[in-house]
N, C-alpha and C. Protein backbone atom coordinates (compact mmCIF):
# COMPACT_ATOMS: atom_id res chain seq x y z
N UNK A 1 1.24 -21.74 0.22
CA UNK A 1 1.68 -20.67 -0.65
C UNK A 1 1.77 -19.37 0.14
N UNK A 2 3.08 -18.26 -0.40
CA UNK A 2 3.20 -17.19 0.67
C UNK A 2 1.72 -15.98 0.01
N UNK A 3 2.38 -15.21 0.58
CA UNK A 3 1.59 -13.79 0.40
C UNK A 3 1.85 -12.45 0.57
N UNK A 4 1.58 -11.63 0.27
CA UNK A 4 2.18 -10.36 0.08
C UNK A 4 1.52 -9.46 0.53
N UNK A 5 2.04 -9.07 2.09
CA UNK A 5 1.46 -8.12 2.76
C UNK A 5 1.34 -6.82 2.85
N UNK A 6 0.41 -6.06 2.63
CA UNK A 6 0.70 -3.84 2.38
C UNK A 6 0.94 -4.00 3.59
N UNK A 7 1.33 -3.11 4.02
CA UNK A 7 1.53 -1.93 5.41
C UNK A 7 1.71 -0.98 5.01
N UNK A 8 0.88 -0.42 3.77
CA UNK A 8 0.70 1.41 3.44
C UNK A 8 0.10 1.95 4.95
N UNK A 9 -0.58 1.49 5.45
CA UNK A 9 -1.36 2.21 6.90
C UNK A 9 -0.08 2.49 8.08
N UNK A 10 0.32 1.59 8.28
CA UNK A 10 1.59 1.36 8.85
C UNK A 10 2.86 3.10 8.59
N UNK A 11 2.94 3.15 7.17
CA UNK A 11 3.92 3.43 7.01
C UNK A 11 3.20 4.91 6.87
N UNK A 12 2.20 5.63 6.45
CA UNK A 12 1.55 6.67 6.36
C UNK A 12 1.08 6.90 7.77
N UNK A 13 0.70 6.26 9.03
CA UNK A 13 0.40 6.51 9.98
C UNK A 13 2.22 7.29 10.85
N UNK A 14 3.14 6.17 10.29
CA UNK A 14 4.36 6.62 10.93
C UNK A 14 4.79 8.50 10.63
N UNK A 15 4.41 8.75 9.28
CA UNK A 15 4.67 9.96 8.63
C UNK A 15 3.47 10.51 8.78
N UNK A 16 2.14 10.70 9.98
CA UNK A 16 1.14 11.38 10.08
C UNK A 16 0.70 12.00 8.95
N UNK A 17 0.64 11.34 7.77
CA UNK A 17 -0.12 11.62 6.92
C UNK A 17 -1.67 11.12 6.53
N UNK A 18 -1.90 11.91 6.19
CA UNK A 18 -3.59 10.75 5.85
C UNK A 18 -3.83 10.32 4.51
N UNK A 19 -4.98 9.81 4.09
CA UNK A 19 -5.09 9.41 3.05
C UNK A 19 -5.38 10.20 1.82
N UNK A 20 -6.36 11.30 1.82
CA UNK A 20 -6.65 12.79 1.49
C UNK A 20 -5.53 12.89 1.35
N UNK A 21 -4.42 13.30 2.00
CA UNK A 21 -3.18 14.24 1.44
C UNK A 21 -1.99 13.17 0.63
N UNK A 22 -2.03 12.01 0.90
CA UNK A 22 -1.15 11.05 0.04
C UNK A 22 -1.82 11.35 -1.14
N UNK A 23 -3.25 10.84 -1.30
CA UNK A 23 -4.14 10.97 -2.43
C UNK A 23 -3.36 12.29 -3.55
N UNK A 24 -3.56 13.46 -2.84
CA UNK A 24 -3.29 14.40 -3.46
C UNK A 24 -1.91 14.59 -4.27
N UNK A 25 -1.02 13.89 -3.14
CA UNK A 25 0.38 14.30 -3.42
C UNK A 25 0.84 13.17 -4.54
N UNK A 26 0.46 12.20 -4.62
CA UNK A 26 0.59 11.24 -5.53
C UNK A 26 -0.09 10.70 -6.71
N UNK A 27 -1.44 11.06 -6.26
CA UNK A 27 -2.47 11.08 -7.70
C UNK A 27 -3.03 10.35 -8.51
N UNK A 28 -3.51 9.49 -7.03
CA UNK A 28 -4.50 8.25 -7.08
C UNK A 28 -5.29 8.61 -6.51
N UNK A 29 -6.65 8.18 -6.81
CA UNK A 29 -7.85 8.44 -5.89
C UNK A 29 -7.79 7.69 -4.39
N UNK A 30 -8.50 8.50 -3.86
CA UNK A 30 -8.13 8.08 -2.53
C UNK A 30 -9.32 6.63 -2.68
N UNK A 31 -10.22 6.17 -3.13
CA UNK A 31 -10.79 4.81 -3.27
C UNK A 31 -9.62 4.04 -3.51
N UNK A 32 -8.66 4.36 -4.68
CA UNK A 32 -7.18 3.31 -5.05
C UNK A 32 -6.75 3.50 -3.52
N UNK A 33 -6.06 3.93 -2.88
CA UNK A 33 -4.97 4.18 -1.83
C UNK A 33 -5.52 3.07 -1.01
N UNK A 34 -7.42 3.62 -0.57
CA UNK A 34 -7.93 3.09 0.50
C UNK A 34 -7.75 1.75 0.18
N UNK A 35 -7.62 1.00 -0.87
CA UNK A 35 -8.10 -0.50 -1.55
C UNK A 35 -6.36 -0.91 -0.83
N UNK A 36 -5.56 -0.09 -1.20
CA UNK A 36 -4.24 -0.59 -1.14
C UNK A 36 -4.08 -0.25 -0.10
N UNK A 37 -4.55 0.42 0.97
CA UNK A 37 -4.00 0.69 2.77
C UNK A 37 -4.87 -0.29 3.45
N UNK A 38 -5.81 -1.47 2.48
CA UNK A 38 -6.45 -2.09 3.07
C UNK A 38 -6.07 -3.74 2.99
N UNK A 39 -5.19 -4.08 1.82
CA UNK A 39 -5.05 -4.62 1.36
C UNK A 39 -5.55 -5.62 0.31
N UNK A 40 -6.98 -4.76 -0.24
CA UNK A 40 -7.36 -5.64 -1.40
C UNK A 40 -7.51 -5.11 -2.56
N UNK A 41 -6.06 -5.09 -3.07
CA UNK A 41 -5.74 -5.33 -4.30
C UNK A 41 -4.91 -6.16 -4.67
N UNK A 42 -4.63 -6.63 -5.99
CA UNK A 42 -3.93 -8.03 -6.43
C UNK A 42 -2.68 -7.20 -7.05
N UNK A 43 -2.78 -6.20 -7.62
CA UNK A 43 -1.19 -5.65 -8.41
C UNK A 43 -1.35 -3.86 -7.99
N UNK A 44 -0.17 -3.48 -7.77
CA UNK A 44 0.25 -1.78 -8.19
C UNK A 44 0.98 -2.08 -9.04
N UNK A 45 1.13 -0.56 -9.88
CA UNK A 45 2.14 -0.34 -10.71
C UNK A 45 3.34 0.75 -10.21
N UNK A 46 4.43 -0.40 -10.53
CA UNK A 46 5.53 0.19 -10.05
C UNK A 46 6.11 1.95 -10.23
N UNK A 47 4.65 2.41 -11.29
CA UNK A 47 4.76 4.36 -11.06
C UNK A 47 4.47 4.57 -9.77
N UNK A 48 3.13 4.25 -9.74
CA UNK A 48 2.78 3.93 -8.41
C UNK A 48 3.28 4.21 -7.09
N UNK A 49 3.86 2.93 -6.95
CA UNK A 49 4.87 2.89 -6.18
C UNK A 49 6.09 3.38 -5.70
N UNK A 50 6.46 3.84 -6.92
CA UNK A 50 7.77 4.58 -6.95
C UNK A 50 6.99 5.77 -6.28
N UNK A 51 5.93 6.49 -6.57
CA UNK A 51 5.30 7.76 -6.21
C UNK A 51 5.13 8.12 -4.88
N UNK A 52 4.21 7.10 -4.03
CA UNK A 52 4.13 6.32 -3.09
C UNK A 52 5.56 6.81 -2.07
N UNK A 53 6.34 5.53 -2.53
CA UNK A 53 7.66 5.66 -1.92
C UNK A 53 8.42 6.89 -1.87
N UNK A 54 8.72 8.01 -2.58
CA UNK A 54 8.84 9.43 -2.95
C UNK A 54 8.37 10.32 -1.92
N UNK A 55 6.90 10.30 -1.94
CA UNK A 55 5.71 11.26 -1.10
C UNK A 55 6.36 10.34 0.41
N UNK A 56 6.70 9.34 0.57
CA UNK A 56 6.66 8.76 2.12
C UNK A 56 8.05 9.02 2.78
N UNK A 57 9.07 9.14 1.75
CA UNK A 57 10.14 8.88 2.07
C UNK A 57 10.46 7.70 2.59
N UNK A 58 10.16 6.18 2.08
CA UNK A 58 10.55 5.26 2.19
C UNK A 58 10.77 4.40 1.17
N UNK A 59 11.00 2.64 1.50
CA UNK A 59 11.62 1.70 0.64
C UNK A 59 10.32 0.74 0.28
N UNK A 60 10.32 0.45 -0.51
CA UNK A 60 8.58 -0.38 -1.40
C UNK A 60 9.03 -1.18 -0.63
N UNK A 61 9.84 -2.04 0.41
CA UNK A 61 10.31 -2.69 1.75
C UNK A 61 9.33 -2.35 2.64
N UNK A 62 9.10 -1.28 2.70
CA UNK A 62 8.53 -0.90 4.28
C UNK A 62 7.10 -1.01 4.19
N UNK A 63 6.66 -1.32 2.45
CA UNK A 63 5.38 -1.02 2.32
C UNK A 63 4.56 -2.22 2.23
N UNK A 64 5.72 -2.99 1.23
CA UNK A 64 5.80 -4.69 0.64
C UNK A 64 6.01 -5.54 1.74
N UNK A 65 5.51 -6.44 2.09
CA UNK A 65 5.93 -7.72 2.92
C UNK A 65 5.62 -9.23 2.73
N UNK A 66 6.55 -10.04 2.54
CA UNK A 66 6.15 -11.36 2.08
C UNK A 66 6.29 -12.37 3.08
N UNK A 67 5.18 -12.83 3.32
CA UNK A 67 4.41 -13.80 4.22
C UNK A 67 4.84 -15.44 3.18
N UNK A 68 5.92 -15.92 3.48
CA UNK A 68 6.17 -17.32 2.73
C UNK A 68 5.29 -18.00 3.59
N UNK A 69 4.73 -18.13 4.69
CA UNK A 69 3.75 -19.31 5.27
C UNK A 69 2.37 -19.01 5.35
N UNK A 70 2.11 -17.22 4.54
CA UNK A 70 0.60 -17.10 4.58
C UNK A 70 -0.33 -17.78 3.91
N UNK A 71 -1.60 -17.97 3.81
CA UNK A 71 -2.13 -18.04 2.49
C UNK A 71 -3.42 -16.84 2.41
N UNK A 72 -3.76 -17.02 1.38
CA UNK A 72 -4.65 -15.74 0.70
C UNK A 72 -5.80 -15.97 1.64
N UNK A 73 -5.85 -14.51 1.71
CA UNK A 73 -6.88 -14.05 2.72
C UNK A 73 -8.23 -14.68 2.10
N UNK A 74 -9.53 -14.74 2.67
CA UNK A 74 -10.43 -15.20 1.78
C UNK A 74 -10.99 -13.57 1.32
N UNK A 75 -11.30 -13.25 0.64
CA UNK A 75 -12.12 -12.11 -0.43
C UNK A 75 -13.46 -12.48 -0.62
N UNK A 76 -13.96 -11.17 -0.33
CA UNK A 76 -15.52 -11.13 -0.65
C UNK A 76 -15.39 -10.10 -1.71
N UNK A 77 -15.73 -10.52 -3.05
CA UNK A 77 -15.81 -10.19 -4.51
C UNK A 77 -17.33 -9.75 -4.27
């Protein structure tokens, strides 16, 4: 089964932004951002995202990536 890779770090490192100032400019706590520049979360919401994508000047492409031969990372819950 695939998987669905962030590269928020990726794409906020390219635009020398940090997490503090995405946080701000978009208006999620920076605990949300960090969960999602880390990759453990299971859903965003496409406000979100759209917000995200806005503040970065990029495509939910650059952020989104699908791994068809990954499988799920293991999680410590």
């Amino acid at each position: 089964m695939g998987r669905i890779i962030l590269r928020l770090d990726r794409v906020m490192a390219d635009r020398k932004m940090s997490l503090k100032e995405l946080s701000d400019r978009v208006g999620v706590s920076n605990v949300n951002l960090s969960k999602m520049k880390t990759g453990k979360i299971s859903a965003i919401r496409f406000s979100t995202l759209e917000a995200i994508c806005r503040t970065l000047d990029c495509q939910p492409g650059d952020i989104l990536e699908y791994d068809p031969n990954g499988c799920e990372p293991d999680r410590e819950d």
